[in-house]
C-alpha atoms as a PDB file:
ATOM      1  CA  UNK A   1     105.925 106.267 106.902  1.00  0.00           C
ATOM      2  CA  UNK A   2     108.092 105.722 103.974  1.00  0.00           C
ATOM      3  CA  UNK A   3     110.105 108.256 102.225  1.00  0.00           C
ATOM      4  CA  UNK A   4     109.885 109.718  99.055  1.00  0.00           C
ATOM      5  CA  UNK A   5     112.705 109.092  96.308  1.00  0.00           C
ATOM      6  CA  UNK A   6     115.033 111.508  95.553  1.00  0.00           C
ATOM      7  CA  UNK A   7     114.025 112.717  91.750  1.00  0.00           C
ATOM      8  CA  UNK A   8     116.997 113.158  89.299  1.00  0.00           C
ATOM      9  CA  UNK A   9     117.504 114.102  85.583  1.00  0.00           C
ATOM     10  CA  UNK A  10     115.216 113.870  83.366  1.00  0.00           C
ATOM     11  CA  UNK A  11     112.026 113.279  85.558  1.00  0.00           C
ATOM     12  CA  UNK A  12     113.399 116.920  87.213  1.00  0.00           C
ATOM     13  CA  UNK A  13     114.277 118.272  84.081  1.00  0.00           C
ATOM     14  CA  UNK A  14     110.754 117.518  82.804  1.00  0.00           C
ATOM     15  CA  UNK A  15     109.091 118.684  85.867  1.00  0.00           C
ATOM     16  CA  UNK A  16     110.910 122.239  85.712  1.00  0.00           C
ATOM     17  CA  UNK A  17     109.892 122.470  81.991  1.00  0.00           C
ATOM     18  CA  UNK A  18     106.590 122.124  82.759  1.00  0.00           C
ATOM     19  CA  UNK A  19     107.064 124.778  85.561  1.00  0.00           C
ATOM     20  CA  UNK A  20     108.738 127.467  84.808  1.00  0.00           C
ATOM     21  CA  UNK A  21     108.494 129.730  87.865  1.00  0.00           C
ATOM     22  CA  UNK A  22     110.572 127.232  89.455  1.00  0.00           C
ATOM     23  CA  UNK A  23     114.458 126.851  89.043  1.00  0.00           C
ATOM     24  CA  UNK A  24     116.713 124.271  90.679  1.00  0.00           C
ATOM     25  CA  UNK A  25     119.487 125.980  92.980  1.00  0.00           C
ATOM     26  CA  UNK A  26     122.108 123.909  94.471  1.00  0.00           C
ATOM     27  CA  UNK A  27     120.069 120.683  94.744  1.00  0.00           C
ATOM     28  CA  UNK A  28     116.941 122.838  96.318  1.00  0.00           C
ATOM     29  CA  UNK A  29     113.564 123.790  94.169  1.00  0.00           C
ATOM     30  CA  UNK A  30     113.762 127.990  94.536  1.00  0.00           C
ATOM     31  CA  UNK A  31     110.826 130.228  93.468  1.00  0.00           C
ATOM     32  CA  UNK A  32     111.278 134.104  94.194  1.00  0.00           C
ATOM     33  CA  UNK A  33     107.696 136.534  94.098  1.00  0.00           C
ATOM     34  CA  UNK A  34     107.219 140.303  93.920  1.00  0.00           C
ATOM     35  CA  UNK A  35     103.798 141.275  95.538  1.00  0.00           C
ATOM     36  CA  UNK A  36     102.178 144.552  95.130  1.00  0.00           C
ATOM     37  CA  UNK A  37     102.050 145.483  98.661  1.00  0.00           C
ATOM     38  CA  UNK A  38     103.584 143.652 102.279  1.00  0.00           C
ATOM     39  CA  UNK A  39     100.597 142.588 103.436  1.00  0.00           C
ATOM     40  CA  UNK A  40      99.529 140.734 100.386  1.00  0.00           C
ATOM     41  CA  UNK A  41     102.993 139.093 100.724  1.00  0.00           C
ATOM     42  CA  UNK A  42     102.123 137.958 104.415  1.00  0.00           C
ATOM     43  CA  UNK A  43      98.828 136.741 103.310  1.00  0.00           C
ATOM     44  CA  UNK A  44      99.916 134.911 100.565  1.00  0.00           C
ATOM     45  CA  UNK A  45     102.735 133.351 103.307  1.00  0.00           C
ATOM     46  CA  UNK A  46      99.717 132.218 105.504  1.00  0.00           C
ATOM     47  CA  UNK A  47      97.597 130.421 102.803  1.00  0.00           C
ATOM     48  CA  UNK A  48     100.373 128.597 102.139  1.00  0.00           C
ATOM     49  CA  UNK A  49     100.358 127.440 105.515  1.00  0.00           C
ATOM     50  CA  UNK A  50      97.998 124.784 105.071  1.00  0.00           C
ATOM     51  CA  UNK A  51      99.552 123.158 102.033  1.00  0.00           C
ATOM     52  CA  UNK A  52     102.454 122.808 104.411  1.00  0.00           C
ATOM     53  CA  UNK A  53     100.394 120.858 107.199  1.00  0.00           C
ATOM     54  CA  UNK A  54      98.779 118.678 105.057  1.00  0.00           C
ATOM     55  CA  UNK A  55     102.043 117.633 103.179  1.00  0.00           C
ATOM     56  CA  UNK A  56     103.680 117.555 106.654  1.00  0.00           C
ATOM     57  CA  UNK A  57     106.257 118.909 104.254  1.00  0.00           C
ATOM     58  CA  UNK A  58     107.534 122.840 105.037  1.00  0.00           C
ATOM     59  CA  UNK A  59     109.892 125.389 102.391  1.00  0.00           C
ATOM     60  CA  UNK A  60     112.118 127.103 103.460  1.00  0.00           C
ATOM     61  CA  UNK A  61     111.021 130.792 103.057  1.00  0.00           C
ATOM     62  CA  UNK A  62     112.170 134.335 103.213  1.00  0.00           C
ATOM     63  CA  UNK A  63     110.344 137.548 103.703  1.00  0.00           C
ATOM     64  CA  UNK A  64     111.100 140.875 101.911  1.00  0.00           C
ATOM     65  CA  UNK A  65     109.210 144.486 101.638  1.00  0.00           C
ATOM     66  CA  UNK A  66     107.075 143.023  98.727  1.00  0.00           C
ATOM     67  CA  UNK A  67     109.157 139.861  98.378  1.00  0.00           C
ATOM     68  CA  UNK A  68     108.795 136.348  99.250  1.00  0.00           C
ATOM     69  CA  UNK A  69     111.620 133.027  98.529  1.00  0.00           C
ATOM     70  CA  UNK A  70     110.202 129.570  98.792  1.00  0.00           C
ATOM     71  CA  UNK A  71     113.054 126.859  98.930  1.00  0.00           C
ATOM     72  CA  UNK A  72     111.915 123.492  98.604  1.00  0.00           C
ATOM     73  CA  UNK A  73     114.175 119.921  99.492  1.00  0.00           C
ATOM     74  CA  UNK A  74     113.374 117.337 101.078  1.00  0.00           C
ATOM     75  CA  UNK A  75     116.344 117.794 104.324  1.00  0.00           C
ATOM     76  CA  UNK A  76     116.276 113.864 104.927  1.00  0.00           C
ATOM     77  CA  UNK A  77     117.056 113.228 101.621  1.00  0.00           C
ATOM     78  CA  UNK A  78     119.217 115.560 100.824  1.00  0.00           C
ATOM     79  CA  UNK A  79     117.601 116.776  97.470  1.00  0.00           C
ATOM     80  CA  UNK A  80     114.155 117.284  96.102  1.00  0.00           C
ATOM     81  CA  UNK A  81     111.462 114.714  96.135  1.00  0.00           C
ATOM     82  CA  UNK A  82     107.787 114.305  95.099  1.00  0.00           C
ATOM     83  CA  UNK A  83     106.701 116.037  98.338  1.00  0.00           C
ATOM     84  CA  UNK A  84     108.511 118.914  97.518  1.00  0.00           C
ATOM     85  CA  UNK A  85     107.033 118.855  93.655  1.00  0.00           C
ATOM     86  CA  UNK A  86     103.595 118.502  95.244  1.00  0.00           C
ATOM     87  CA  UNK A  87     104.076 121.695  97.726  1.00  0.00           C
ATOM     88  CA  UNK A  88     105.440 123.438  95.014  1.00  0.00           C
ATOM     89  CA  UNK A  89     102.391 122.514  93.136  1.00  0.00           C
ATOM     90  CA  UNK A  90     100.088 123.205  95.779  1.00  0.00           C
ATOM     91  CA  UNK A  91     101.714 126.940  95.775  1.00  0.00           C
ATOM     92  CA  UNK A  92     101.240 127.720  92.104  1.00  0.00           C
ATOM     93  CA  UNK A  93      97.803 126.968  92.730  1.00  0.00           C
ATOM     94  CA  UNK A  94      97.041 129.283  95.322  1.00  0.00           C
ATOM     95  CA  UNK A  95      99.192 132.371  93.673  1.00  0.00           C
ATOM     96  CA  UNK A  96      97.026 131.447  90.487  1.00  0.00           C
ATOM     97  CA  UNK A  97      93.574 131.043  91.682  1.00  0.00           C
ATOM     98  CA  UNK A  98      93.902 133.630  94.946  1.00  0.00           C
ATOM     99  CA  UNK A  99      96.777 135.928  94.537  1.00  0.00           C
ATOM    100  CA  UNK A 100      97.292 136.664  90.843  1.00  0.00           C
ATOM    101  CA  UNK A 101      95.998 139.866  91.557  1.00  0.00           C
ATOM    102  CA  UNK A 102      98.883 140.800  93.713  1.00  0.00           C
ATOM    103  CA  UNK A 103     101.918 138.996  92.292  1.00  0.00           C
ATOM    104  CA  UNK A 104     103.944 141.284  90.648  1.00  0.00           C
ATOM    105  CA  UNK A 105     105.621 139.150  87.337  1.00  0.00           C
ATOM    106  CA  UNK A 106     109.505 139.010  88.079  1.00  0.00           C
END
């Protein structure tokens, strides 16, 4: 299978403009939440389980009481790609149409 790109400048730059939830980190796509409760955190965590199977593309991620941190790069490329734009896309969807309820606006 071939490899994505790497994305740089101004296709990035656009991309984060258009997302704002997003910010780039030392070369890695970071997105922090605030849930209501833990276990809405640790079922929002297992939805996005299946985004990252069907990608075969997995963040980085780290739990908190109420707190969740997705980084996204793509480690054989050493930066971000389109697969980790398209997870990252695949996640806004599922806090937007399943978990707005419990995310917590940071």
């Amino acid at each position: 299978m071939t490899r994505p790109e790497l994305l740089e400048g101004a296709a990035l730059e656009q991309w984060l403009g258009a997302h704002p939830a997003w910010q780039l980190r030392d070369g890695h796509l970071v997105r922090e939440l605030r849930t209501s409760d833990y276990p809405s955190s640790i079922e929002l965590l297992t939805a996005l389980v299946e985004p990252a199977e069907r990608l075969d593309h997995h963040p980085v991620v780290s739990v908190g009481y109420c707190q969740l941190r997705f980084e996204l790069w793509t480690h054989d490329r050493g930066g971000v790609t389109r697969l980790d734009l398209d997870y990252a896309e695949a996640l806004d969807e599922i806090v937007a149409t399943r978990f707005a309820a419990f995310v917590v606006a940071t």
